[in-house]
N, C-alpha and C. Protein backbone atom coordinates (compact mmCIF):
# COMPACT_ATOMS: atom_id res chain seq x y z
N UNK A 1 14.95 -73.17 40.64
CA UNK A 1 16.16 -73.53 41.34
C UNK A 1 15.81 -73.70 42.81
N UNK A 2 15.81 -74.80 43.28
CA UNK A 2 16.17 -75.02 44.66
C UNK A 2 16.96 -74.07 45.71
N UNK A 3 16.45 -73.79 46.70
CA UNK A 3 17.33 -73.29 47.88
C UNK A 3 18.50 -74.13 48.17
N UNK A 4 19.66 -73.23 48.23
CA UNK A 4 20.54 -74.38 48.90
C UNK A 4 21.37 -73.44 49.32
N UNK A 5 21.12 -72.37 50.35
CA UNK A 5 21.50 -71.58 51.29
C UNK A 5 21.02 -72.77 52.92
N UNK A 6 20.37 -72.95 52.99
CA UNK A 6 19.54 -73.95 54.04
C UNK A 6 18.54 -72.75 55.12
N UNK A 7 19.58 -71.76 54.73
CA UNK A 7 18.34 -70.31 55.11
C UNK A 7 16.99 -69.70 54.73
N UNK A 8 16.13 -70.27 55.13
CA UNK A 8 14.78 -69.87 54.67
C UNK A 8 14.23 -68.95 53.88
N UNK A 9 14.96 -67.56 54.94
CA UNK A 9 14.93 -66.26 54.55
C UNK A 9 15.82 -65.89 52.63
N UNK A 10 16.89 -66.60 53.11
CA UNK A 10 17.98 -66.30 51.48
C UNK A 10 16.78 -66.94 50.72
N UNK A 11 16.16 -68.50 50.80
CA UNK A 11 16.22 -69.03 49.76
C UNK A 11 14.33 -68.22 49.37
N UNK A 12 13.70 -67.43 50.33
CA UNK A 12 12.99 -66.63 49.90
C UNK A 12 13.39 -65.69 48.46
N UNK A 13 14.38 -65.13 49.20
CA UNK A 13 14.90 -63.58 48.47
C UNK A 13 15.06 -64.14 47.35
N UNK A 14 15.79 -65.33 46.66
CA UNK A 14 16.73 -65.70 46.11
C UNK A 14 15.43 -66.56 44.87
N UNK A 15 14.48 -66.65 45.36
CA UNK A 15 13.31 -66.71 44.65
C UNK A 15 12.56 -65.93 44.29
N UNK A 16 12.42 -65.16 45.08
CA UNK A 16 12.17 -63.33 44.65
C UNK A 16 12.34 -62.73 43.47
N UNK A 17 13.87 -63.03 43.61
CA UNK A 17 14.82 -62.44 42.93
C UNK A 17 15.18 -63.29 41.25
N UNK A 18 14.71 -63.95 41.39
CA UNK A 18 14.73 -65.02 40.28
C UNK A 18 13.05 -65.09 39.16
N UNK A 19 12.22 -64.84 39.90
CA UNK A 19 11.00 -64.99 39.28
C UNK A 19 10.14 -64.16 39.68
N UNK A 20 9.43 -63.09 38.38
CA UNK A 20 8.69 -62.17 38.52
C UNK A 20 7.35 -62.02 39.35
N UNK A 21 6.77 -61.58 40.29
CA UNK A 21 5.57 -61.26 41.19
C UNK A 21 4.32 -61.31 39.94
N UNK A 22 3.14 -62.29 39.82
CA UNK A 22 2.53 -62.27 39.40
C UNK A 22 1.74 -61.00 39.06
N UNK A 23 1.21 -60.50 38.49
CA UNK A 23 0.86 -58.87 38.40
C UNK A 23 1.60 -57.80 38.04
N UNK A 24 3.14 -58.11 38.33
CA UNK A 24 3.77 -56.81 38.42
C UNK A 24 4.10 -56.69 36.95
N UNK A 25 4.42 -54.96 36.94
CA UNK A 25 4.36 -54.33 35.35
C UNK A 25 6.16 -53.90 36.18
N UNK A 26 6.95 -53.89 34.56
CA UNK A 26 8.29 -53.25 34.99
C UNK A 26 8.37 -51.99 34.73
N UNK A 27 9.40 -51.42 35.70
CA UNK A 27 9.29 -49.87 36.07
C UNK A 27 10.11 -49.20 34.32
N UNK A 28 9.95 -48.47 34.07
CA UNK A 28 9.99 -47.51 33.26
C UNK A 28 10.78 -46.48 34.02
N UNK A 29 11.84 -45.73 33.03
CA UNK A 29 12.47 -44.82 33.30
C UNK A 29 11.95 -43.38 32.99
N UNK A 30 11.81 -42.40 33.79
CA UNK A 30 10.52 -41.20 33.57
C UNK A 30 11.18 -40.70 32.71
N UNK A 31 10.05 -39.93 32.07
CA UNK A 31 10.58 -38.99 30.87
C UNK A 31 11.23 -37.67 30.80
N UNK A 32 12.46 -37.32 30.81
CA UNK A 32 12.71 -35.75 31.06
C UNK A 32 11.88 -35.03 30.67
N UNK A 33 11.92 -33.88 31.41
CA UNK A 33 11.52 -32.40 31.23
C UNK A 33 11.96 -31.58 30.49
N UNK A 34 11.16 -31.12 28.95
CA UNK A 34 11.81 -30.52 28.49
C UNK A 34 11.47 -28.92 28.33
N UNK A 35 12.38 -27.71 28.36
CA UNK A 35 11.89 -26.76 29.09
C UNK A 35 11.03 -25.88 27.75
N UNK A 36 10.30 -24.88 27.62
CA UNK A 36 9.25 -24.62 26.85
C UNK A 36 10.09 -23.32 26.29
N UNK A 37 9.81 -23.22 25.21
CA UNK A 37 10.39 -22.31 24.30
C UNK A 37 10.15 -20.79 24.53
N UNK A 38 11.12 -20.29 24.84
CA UNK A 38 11.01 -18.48 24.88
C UNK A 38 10.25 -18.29 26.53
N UNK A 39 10.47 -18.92 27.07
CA UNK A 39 9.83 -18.45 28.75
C UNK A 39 10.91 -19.05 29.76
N UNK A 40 11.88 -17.81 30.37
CA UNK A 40 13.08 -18.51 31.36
C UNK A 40 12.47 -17.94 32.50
N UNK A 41 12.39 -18.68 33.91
CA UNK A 41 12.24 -18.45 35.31
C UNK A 41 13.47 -17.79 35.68
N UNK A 42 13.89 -16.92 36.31
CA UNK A 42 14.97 -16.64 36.91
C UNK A 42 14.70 -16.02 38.41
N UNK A 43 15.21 -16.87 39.41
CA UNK A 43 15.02 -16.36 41.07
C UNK A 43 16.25 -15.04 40.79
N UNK A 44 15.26 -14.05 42.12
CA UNK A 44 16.76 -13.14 42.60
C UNK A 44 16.87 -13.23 43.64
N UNK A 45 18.39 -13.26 43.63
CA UNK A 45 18.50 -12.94 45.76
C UNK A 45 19.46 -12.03 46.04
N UNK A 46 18.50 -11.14 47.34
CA UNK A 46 19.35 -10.10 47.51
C UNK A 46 19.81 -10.75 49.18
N UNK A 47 21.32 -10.12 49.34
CA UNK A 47 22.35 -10.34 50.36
C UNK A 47 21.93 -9.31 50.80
N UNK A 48 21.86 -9.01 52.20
CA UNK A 48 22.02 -7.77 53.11
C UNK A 48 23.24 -7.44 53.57
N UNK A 49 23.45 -6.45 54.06
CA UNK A 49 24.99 -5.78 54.14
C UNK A 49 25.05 -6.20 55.65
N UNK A 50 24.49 -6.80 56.58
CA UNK A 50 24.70 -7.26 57.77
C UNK A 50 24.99 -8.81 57.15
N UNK A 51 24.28 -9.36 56.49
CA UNK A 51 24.81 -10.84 56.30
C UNK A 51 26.23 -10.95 55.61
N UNK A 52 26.41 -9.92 54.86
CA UNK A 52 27.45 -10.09 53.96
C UNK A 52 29.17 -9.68 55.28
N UNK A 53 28.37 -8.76 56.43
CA UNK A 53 29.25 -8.69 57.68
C UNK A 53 29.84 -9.50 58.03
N UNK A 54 28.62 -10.89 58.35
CA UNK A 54 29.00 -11.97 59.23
C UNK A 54 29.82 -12.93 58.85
N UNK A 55 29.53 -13.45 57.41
CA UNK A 55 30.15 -13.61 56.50
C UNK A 55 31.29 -13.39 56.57
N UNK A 56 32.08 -12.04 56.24
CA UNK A 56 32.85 -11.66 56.43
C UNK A 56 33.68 -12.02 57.22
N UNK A 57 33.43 -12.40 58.46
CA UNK A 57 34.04 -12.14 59.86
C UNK A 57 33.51 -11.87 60.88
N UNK A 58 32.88 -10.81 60.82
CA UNK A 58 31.70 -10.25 61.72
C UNK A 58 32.13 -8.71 61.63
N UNK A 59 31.27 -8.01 62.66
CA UNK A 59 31.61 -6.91 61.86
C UNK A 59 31.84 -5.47 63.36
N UNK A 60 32.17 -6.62 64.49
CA UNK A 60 32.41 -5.91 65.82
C UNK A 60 33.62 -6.27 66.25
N UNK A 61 34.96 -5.63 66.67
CA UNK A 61 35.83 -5.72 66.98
C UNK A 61 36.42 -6.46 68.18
N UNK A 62 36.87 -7.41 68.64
CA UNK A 62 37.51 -7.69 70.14
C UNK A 62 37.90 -7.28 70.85
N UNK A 63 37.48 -6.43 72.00
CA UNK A 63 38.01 -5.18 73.04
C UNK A 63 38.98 -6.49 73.95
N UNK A 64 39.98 -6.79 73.24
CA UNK A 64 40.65 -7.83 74.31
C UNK A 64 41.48 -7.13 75.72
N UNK A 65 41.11 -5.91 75.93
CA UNK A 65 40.96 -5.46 77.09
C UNK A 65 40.20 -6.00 78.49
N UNK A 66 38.87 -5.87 77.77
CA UNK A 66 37.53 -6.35 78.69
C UNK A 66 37.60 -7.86 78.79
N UNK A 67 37.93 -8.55 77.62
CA UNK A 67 38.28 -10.09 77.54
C UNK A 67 39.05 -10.41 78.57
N UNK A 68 39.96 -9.48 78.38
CA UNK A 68 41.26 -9.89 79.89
C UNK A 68 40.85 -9.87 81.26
N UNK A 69 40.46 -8.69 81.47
CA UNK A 69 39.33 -8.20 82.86
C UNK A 69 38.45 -8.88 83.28
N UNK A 70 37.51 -9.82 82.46
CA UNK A 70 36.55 -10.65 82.46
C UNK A 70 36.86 -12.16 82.77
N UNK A 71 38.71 -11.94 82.02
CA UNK A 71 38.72 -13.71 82.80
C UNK A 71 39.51 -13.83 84.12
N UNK A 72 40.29 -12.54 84.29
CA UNK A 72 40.52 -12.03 85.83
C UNK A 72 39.61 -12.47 86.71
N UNK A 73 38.73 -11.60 86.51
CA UNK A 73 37.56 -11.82 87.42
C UNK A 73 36.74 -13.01 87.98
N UNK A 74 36.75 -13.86 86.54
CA UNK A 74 36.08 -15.35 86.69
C UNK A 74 37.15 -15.95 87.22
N UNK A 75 38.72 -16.38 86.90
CA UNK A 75 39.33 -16.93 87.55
C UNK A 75 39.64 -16.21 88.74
N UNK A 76 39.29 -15.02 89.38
CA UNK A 76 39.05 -15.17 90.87
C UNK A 76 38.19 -15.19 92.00
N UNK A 77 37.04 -15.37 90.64
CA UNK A 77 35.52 -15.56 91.70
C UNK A 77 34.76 -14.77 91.77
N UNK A 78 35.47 -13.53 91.07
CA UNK A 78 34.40 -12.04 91.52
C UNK A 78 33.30 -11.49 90.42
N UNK A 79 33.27 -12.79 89.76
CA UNK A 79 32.65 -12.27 88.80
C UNK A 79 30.93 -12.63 88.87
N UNK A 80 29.74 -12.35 88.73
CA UNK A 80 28.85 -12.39 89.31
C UNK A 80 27.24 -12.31 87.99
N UNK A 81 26.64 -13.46 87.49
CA UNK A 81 26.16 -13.27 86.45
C UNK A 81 24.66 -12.36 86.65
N UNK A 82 24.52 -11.34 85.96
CA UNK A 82 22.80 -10.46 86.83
C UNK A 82 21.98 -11.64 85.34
N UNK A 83 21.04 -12.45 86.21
CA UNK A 83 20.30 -13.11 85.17
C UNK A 83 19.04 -11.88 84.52
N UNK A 84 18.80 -11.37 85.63
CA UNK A 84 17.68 -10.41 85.05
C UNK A 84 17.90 -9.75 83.69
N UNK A 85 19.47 -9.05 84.07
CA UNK A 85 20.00 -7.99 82.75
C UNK A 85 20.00 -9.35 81.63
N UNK A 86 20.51 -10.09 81.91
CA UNK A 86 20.96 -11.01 80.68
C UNK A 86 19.06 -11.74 80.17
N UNK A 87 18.35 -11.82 80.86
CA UNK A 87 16.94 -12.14 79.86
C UNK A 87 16.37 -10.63 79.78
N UNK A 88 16.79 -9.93 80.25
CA UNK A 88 16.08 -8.51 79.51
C UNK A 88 16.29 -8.44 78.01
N UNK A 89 17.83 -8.21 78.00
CA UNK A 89 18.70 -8.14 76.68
C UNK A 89 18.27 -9.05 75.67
N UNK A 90 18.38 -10.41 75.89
CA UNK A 90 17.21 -11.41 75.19
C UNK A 90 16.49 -10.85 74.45
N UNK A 91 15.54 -10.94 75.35
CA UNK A 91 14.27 -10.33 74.39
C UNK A 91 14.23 -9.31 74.03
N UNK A 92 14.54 -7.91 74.08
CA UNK A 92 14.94 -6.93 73.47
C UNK A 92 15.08 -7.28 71.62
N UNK A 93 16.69 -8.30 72.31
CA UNK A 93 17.18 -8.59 70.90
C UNK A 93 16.33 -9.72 69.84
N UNK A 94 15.84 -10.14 70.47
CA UNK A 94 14.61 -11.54 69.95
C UNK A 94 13.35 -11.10 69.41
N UNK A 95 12.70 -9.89 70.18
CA UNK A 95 11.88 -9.44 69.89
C UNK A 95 10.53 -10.02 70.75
């Protein structure tokens, strides 16, 4: 069949697509897996009682006391970040 897209590229594809690549073998659909008699794999997984926390919710309360105090402070300027304390703590907690 003739191109009659006038597009080079289509009337490539469109020949492609029409007549098999000299050499080529057609694909085959693979063969399932079938599983072997009397031998089952079974994974276990254990949850930790801190993950199952977070999960949860988390597992530390909101002192919306200090929350309040803290945005006092930032909305009036007095609040003041110590970078040192805050990369100490870091790595502490990071290890």
């Amino acid at each position: 069949m003739k191109g009659i897209s006038g597009n080079p590229v289509l009337d490539a594809y469109q020949r492609m697509a029409i007549s098999p690549v000299a050499g080529s073998t057609t694909v085959q659909a693979p063969t399932p897996v079938t599983p072997v008699a009397g031998r089952s794999e079974n994974a276990e997984v254990s949850i930790s009682a801190k993950a199952r926390g977070l999960a949860a919710g988390g597992e530390a309360a909101i002192d919306t006391a200090k929350v309040n105090e803290l945005k006092k402070r930032i909305e009036a300027g007095d609040f003041q970040l110590n970078y040192e304390q805050i990369a100490s703590q870091l790595l502490e907690r990071c290890g």
